[in-house]
N, C-alpha and C. Protein backbone atom coordinates (compact mmCIF):
# COMPACT_ATOMS: atom_id res chain seq x y z
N UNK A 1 72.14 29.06 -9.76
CA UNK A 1 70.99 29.90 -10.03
C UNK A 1 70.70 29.90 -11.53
N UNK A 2 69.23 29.57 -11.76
CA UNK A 2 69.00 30.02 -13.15
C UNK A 2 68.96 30.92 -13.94
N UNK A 3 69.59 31.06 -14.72
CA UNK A 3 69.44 32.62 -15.99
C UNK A 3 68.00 32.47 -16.42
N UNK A 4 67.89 34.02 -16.14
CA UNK A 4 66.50 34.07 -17.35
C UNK A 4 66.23 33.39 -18.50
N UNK A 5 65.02 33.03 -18.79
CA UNK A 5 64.84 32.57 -19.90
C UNK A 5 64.10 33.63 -20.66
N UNK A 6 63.82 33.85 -22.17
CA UNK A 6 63.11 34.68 -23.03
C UNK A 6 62.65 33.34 -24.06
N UNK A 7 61.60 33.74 -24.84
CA UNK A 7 61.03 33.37 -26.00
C UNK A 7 61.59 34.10 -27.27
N UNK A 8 61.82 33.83 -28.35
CA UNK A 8 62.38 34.44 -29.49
C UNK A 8 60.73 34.55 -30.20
N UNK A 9 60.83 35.83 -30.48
CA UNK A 9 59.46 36.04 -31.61
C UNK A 9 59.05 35.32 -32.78
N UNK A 10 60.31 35.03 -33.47
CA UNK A 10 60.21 34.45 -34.28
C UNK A 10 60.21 33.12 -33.85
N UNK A 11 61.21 32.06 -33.91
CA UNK A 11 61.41 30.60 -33.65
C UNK A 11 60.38 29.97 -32.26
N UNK A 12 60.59 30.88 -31.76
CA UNK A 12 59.20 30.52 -30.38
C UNK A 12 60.23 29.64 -29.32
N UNK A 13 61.34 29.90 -29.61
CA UNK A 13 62.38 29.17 -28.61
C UNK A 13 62.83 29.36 -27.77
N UNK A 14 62.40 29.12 -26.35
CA UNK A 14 63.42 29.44 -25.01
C UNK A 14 64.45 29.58 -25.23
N UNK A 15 65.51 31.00 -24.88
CA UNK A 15 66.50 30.27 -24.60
C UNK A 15 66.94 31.65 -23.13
N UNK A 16 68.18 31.77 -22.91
CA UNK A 16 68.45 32.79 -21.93
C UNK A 16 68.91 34.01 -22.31
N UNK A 17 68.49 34.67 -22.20
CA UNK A 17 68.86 36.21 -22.20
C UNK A 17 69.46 36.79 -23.36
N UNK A 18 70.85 36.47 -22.18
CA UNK A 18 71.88 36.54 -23.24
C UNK A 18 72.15 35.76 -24.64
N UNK A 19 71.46 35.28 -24.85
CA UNK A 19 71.37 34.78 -26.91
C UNK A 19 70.43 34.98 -27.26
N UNK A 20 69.69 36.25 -27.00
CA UNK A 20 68.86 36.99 -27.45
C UNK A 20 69.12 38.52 -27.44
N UNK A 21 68.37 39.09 -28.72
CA UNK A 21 68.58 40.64 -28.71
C UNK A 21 66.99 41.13 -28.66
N UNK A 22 67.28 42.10 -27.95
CA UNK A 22 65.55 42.77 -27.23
C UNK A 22 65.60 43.81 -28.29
N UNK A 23 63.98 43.66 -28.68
CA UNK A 23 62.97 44.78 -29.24
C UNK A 23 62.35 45.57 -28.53
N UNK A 24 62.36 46.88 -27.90
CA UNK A 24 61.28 47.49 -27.17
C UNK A 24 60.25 48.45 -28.12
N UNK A 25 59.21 48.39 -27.36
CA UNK A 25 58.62 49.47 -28.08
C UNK A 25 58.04 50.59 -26.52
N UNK A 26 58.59 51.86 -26.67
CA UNK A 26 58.27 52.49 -25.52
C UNK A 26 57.33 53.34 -25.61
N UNK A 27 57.15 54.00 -24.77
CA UNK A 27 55.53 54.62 -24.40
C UNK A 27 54.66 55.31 -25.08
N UNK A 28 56.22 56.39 -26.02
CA UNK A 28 55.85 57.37 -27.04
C UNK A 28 55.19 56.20 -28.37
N UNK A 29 55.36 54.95 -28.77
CA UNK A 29 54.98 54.38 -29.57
C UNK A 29 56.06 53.91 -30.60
N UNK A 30 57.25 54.07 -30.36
CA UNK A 30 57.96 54.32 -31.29
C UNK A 30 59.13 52.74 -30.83
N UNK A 31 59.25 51.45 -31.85
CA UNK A 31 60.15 50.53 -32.02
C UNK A 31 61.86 50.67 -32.19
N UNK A 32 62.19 50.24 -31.18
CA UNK A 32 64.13 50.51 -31.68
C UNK A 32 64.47 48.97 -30.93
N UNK A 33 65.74 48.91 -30.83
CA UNK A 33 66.57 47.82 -30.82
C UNK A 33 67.15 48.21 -29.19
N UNK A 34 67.31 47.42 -28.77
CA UNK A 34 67.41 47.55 -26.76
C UNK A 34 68.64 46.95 -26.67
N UNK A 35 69.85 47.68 -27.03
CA UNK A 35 71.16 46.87 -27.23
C UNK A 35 71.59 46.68 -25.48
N UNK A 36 71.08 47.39 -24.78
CA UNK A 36 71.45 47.26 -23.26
C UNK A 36 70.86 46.66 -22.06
N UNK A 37 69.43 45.97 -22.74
CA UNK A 37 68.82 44.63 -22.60
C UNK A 37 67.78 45.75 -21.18
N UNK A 38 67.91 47.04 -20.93
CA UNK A 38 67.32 47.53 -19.46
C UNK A 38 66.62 48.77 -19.73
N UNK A 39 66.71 48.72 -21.13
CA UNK A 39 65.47 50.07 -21.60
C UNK A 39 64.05 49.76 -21.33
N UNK A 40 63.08 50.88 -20.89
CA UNK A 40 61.94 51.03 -20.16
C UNK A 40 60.93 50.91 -21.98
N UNK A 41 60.48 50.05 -21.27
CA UNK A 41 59.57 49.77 -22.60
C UNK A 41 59.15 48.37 -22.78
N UNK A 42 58.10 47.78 -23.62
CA UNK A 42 57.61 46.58 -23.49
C UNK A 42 58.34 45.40 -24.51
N UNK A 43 59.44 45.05 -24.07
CA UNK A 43 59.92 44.08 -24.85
C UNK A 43 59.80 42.37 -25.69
N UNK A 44 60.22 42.82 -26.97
CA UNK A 44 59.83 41.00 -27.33
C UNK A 44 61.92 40.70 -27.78
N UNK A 45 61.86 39.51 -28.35
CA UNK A 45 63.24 38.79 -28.73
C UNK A 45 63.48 38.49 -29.49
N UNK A 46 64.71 38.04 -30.02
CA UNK A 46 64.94 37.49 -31.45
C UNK A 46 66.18 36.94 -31.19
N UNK A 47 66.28 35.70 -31.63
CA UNK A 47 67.77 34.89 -31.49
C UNK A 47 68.94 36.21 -32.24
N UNK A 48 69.94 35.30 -31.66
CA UNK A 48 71.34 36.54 -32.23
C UNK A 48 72.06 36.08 -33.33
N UNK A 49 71.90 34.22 -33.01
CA UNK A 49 72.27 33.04 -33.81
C UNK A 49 70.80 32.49 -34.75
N UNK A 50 71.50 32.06 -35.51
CA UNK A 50 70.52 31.09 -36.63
C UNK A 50 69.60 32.22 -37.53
N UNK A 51 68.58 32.21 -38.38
CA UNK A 51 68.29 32.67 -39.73
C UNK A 51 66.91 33.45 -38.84
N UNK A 52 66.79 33.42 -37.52
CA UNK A 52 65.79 34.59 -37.43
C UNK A 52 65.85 36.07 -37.62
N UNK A 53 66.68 36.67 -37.47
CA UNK A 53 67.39 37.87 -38.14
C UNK A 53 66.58 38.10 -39.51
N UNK A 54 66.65 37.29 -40.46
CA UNK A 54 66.14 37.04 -41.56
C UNK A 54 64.77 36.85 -42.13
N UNK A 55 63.90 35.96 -40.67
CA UNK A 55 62.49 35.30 -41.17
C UNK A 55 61.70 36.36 -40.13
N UNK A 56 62.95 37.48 -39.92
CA UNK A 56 61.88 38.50 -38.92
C UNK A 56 60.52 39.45 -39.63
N UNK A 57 60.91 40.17 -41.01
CA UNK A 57 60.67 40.77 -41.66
C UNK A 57 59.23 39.88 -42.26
N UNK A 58 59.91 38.92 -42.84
CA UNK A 58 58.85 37.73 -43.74
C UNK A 58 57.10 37.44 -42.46
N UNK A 59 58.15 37.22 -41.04
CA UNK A 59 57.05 36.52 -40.64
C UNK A 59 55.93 37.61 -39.90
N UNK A 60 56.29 39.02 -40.00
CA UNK A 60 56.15 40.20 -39.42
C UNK A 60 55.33 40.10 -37.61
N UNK A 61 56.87 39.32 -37.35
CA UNK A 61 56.55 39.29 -35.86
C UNK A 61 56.54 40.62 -34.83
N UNK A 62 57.07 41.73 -35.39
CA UNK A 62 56.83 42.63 -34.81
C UNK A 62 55.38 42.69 -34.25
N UNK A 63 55.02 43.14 -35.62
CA UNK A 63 53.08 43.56 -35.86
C UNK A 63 52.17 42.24 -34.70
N UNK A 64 52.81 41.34 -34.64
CA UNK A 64 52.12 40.05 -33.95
C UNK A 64 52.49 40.51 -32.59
N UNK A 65 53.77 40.44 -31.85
CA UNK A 65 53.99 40.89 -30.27
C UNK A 65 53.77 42.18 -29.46
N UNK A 66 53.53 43.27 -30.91
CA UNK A 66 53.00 44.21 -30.66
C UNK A 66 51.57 44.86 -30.68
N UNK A 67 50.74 44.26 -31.07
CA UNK A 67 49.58 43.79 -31.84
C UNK A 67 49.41 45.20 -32.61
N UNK A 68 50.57 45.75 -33.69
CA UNK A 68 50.13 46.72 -34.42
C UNK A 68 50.85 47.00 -35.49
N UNK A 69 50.04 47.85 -36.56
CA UNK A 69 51.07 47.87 -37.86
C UNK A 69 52.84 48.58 -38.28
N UNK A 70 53.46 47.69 -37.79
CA UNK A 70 54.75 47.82 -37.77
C UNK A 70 54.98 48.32 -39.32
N UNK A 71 55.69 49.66 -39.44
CA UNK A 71 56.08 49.45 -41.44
C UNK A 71 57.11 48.86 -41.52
N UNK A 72 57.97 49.51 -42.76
CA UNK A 72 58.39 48.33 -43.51
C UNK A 72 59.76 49.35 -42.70
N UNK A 73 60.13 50.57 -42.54
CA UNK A 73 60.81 51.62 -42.33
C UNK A 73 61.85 50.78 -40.90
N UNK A 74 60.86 50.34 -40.32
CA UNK A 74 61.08 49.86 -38.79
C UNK A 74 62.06 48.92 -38.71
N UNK A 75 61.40 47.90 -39.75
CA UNK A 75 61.60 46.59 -39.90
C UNK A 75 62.97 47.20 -40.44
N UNK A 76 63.40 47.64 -41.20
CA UNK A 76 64.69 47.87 -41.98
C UNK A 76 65.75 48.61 -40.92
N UNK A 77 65.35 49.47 -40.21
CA UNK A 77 66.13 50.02 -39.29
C UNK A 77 66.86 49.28 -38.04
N UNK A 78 65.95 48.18 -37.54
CA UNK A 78 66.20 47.17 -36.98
C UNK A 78 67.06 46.07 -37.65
N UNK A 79 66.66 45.63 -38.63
CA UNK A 79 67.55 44.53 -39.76
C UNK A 79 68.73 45.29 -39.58
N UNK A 80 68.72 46.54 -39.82
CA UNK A 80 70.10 47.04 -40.38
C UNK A 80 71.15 46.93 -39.02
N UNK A 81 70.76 47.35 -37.69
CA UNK A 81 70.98 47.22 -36.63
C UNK A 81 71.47 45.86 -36.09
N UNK A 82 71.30 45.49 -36.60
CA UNK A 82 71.40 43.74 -36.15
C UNK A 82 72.34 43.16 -36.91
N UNK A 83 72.60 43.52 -37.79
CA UNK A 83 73.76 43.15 -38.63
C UNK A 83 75.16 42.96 -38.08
């Protein structure tokens, strides 16, 4: 059986699930980090491996999968999270 596949926000790369970490943003409006991959909310991805971690901020893929102005507050709370 096949594993899910996801897209990474940044790199635009298939891969499965699990080598990805989920972004939700849920109903109230508000962005956090979905460490349990089954939180209710509209999710995008980000590799766990390689320099997207890094080109997340730069390429402000949030604001793009979400189609809205992500600050800078978010972006840092998440970075920091991911570490």
């Amino acid at each position: 059986m096949n594993k899910p596949c996801r897209m990474c926000m940044v790199c635009r790369e298939r891969k499965p699930k699990s080598e990805l970490f989920r972004v939700i943003k849920k109903s109230s409006g508000e962005i956090d980090l979905d460490l349990t991959g089954k939180a209710d909310g509209r999710g995008a991805y980000i590799c766990k491996e390689g320099n997207c971690k890094e080109k997340l901020l730069k390429s402000k893929a949030l604001n793009k999968s979400y189609k809205i102005n992500v600050s800078q507050e978010v972006y840092d709370k998440i970075l920091d999270k991911l570490k």
